[in-house]
C-alpha atoms as a PDB file:
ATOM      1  CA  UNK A   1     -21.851 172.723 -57.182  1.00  0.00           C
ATOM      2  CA  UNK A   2     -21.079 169.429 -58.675  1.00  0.00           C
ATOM      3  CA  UNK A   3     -23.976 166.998 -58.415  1.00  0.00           C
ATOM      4  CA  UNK A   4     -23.894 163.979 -56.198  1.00  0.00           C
ATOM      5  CA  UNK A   5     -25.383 161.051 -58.245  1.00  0.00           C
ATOM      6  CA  UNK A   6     -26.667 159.499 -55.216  1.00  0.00           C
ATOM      7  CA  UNK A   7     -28.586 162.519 -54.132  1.00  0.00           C
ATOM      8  CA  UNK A   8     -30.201 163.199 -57.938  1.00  0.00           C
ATOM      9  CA  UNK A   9     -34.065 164.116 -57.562  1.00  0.00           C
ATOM     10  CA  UNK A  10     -33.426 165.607 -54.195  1.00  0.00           C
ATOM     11  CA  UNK A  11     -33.695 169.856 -53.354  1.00  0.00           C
ATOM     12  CA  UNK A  12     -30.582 171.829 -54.254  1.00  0.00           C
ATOM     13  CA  UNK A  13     -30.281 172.985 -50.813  1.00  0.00           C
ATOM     14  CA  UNK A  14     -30.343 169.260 -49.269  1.00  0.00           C
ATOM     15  CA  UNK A  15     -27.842 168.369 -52.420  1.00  0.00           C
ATOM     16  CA  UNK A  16     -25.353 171.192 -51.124  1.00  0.00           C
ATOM     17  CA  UNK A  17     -25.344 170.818 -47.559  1.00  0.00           C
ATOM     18  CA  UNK A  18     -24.400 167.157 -47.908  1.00  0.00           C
ATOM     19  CA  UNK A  19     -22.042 168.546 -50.441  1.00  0.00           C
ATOM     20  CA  UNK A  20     -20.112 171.225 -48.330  1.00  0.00           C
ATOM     21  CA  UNK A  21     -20.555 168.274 -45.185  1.00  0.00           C
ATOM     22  CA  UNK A  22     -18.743 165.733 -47.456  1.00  0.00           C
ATOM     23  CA  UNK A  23     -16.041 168.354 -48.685  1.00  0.00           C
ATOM     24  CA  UNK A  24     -15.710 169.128 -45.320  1.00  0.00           C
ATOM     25  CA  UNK A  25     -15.118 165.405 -43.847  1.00  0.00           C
ATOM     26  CA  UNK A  26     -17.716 165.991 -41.328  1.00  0.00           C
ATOM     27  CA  UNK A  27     -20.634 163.638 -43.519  1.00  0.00           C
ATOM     28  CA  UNK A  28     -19.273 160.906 -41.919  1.00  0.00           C
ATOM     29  CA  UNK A  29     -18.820 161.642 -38.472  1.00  0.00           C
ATOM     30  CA  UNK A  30     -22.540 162.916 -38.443  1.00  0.00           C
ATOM     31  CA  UNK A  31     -24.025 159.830 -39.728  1.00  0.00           C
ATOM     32  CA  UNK A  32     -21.855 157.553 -37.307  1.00  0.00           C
ATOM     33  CA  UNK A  33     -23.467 159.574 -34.612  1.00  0.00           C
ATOM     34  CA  UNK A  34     -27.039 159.104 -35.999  1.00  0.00           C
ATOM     35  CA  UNK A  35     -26.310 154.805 -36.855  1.00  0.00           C
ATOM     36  CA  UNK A  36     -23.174 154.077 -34.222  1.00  0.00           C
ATOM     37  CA  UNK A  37     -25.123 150.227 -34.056  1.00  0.00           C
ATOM     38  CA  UNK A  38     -24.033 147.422 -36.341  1.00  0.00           C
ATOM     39  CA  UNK A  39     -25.465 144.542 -37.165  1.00  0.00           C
ATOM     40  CA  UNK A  40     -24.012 140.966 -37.499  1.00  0.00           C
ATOM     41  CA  UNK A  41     -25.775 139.569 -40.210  1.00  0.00           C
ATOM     42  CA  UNK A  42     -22.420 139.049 -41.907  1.00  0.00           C
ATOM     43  CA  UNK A  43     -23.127 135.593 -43.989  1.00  0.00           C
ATOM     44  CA  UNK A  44     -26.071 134.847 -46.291  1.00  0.00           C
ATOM     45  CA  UNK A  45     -27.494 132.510 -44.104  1.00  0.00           C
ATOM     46  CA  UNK A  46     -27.815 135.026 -41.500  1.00  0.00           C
ATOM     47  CA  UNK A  47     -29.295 137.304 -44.492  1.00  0.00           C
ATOM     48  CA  UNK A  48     -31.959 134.782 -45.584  1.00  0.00           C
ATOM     49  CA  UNK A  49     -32.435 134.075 -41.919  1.00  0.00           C
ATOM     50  CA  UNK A  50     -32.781 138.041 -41.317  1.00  0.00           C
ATOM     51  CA  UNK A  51     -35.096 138.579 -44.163  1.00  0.00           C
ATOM     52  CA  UNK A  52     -37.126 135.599 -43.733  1.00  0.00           C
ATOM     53  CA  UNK A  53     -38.401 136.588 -40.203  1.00  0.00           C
ATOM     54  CA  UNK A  54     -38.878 140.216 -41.715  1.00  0.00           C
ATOM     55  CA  UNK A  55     -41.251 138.800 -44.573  1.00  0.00           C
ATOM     56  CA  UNK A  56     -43.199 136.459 -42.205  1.00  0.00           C
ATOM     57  CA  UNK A  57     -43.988 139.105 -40.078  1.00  0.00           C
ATOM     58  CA  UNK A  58     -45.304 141.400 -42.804  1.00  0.00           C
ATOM     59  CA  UNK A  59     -45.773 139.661 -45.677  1.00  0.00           C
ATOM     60  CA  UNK A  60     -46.897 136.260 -45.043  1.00  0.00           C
ATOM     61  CA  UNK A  61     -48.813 135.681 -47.789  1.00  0.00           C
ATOM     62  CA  UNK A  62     -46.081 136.681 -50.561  1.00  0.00           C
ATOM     63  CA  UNK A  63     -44.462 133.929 -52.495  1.00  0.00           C
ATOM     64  CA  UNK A  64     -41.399 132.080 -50.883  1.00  0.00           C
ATOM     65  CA  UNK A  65     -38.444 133.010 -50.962  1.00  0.00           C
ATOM     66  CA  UNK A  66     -35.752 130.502 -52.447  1.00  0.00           C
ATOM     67  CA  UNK A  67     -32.687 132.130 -51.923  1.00  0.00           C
ATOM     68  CA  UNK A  68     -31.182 135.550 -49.982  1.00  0.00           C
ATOM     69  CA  UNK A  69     -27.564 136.048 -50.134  1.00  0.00           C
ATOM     70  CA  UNK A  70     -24.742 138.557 -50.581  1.00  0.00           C
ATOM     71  CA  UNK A  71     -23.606 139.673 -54.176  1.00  0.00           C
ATOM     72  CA  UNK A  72     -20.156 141.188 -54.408  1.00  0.00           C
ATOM     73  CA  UNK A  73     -20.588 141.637 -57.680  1.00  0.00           C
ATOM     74  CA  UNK A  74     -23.358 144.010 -56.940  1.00  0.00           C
ATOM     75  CA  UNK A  75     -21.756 147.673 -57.521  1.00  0.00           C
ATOM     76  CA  UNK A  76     -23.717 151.032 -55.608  1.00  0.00           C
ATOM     77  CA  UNK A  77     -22.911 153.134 -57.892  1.00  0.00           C
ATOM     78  CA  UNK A  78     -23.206 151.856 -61.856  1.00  0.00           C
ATOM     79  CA  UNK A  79     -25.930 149.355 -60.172  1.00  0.00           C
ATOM     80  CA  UNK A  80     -28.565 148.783 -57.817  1.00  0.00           C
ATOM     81  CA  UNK A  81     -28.024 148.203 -53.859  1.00  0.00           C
ATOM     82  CA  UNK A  82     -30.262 144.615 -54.251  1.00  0.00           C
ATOM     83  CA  UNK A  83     -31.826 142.913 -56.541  1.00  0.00           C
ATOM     84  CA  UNK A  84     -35.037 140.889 -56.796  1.00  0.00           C
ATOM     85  CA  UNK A  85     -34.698 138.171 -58.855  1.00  0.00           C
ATOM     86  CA  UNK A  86     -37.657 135.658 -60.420  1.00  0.00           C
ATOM     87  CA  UNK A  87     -36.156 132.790 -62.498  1.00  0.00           C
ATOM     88  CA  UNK A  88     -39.497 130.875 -64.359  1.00  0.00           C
ATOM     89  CA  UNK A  89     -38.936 127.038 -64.788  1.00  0.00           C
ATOM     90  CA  UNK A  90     -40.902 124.800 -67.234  1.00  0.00           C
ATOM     91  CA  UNK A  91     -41.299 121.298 -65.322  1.00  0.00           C
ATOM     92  CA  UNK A  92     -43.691 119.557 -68.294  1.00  0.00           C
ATOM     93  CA  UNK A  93     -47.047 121.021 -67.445  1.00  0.00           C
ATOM     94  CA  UNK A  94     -45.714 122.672 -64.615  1.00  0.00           C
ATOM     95  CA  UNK A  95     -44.084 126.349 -64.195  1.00  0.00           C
ATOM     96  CA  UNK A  96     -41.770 126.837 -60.829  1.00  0.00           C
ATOM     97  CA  UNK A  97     -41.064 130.074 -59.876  1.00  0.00           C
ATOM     98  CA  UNK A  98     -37.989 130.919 -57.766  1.00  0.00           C
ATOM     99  CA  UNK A  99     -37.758 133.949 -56.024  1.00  0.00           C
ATOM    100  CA  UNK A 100     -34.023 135.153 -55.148  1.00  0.00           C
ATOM    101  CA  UNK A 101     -32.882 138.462 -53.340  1.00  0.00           C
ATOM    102  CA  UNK A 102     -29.710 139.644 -53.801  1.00  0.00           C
ATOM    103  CA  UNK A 103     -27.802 142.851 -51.694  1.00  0.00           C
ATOM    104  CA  UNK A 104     -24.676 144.467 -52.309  1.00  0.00           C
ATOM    105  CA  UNK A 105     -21.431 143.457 -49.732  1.00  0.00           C
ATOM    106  CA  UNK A 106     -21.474 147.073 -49.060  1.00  0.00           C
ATOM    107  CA  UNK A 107     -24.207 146.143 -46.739  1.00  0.00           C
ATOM    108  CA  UNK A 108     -22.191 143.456 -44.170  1.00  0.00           C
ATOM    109  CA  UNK A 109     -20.265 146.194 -42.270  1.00  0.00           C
ATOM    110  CA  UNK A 110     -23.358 149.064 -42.780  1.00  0.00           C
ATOM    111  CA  UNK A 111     -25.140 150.363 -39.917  1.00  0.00           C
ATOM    112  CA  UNK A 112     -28.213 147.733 -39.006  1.00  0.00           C
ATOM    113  CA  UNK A 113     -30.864 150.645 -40.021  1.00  0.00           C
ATOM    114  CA  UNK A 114     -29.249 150.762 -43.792  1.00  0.00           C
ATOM    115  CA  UNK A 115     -29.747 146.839 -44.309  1.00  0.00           C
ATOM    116  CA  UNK A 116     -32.985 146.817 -42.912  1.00  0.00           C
ATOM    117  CA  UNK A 117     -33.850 149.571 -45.372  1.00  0.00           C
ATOM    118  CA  UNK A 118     -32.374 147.744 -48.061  1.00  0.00           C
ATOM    119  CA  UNK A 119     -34.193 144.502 -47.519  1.00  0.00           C
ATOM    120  CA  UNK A 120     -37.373 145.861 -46.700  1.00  0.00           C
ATOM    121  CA  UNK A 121     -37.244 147.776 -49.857  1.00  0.00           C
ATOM    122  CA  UNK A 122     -36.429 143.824 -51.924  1.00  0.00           C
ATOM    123  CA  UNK A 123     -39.190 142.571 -50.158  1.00  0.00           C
ATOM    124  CA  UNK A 124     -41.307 145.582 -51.159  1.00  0.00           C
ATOM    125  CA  UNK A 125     -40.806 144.217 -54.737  1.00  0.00           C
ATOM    126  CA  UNK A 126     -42.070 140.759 -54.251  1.00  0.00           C
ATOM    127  CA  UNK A 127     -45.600 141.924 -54.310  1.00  0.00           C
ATOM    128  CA  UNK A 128     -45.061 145.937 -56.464  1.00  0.00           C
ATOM    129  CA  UNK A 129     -42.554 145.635 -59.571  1.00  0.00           C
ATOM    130  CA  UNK A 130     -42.411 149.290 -59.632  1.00  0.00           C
ATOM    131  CA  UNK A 131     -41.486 152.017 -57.452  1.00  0.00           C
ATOM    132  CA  UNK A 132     -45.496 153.846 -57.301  1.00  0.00           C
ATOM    133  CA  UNK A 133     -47.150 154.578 -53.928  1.00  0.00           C
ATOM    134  CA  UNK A 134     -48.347 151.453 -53.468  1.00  0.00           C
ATOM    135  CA  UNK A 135     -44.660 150.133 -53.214  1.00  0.00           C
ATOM    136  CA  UNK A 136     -43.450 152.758 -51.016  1.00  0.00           C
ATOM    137  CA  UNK A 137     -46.706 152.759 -48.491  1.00  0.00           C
ATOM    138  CA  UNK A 138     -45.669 149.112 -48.238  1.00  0.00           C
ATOM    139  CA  UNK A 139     -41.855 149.926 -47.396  1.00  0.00           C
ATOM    140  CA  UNK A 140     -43.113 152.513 -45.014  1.00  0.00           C
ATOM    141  CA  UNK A 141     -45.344 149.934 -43.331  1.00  0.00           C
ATOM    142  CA  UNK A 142     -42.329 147.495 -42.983  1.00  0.00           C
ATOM    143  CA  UNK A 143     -39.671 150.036 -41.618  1.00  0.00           C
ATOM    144  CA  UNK A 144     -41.610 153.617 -40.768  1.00  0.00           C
ATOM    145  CA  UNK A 145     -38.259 155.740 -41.051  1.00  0.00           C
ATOM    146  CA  UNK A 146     -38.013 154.042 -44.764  1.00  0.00           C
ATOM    147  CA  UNK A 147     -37.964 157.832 -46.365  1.00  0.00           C
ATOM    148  CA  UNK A 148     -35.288 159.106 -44.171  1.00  0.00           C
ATOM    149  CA  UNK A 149     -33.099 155.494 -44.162  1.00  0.00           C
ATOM    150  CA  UNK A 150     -33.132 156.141 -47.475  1.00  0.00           C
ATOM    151  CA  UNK A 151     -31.925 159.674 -48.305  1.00  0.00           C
ATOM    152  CA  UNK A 152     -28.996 159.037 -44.993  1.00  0.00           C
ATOM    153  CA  UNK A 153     -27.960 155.692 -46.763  1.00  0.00           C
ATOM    154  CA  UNK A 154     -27.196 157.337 -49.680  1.00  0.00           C
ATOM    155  CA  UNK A 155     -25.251 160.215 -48.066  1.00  0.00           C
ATOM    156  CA  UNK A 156     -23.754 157.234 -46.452  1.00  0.00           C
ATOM    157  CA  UNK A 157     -22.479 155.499 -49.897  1.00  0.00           C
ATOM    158  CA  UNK A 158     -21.313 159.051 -50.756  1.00  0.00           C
ATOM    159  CA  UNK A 159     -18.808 159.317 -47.805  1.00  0.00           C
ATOM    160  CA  UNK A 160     -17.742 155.822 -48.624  1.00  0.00           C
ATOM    161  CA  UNK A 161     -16.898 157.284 -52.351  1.00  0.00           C
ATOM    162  CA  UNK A 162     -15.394 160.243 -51.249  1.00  0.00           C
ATOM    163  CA  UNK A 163     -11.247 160.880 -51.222  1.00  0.00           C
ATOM    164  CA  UNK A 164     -12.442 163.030 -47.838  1.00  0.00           C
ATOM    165  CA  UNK A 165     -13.967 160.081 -45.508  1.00  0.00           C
ATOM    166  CA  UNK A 166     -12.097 159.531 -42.206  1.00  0.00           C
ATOM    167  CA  UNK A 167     -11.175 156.359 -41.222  1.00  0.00           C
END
């Protein structure tokens, strides 16, 4: 069996059943049955809009947000999916702190569940830097299927890497 970098830190028995599914062509199909819905957050407006309403209804006492957009230059596999960004400015006596979240393009024509995941999991890292319980008891409080969005989005960015994917 050839590992799947997107499935690392998973069972060997998960890791080769999405192997022989992906080998097979059928990965795809599965998980188009499980998220047929798509969302149409599809500028960055829409995205800061979208993530916004998500943070005020779960995190409303967390910093502001300055910026959300879409970062083609963003790549799922050498990189992360999104990126939290803090940029400290020295005004005098004064420091401003601007908050940014980035997320791949990979995410405009995703099912809806995979960029909720996604964002959820940037906002997660507004308030924990690292990925400890704290941060994912947070996540699951924001989207309760967080563990399982997770694992199926990255079987997902494996049938978008494989030679095999239909369609």
């Amino acid at each position: 069996m050839s590992p799947i970098p997107q499935l690392a830190g998973y069972p060997a028995e998960l890791q080769a059943q999405a192997e022989a599914l992906l080998k097979s062509g059928e990965l795809g199909n599965r998980l188009l049955k499980l998220y047929p819905e798509s969302h149409k957050i599809h500028s960055s407006k829409d995205l800061h809009d979208y993530t916004q309403e998500l943070k005020a209804r779960y995190m409303r006492n967390a910093a502001p947000l300055s910026k959300v957009t879409y970062d083609s230059k963003l790549r799922t596999v050498s990189q992360a999916l999104g990126l939290h960004l803090t940029a400290q400015r020295i005004h005098g006596s004064r420091m401003n702190k601007r908050r940014e979240i980035r997320i791949a393009t990979v995410f405009k024509d995703a099912p809806a569940p995979f960029l909720r995941m996604i964002v959820v999991h940037e906002l997660a890292h507004m308030k924990h830097a690292d990925h400890d319980a704290n941060f994912y008891r947070l996540c699951c409080n924001m989207e309760p299927n967080y563990h399982q969005l997770e694992f199926d989005l990255r079987l997902y960015l494996c049938t978008l890497e494989s030679p095999n994917t239909e369609g």
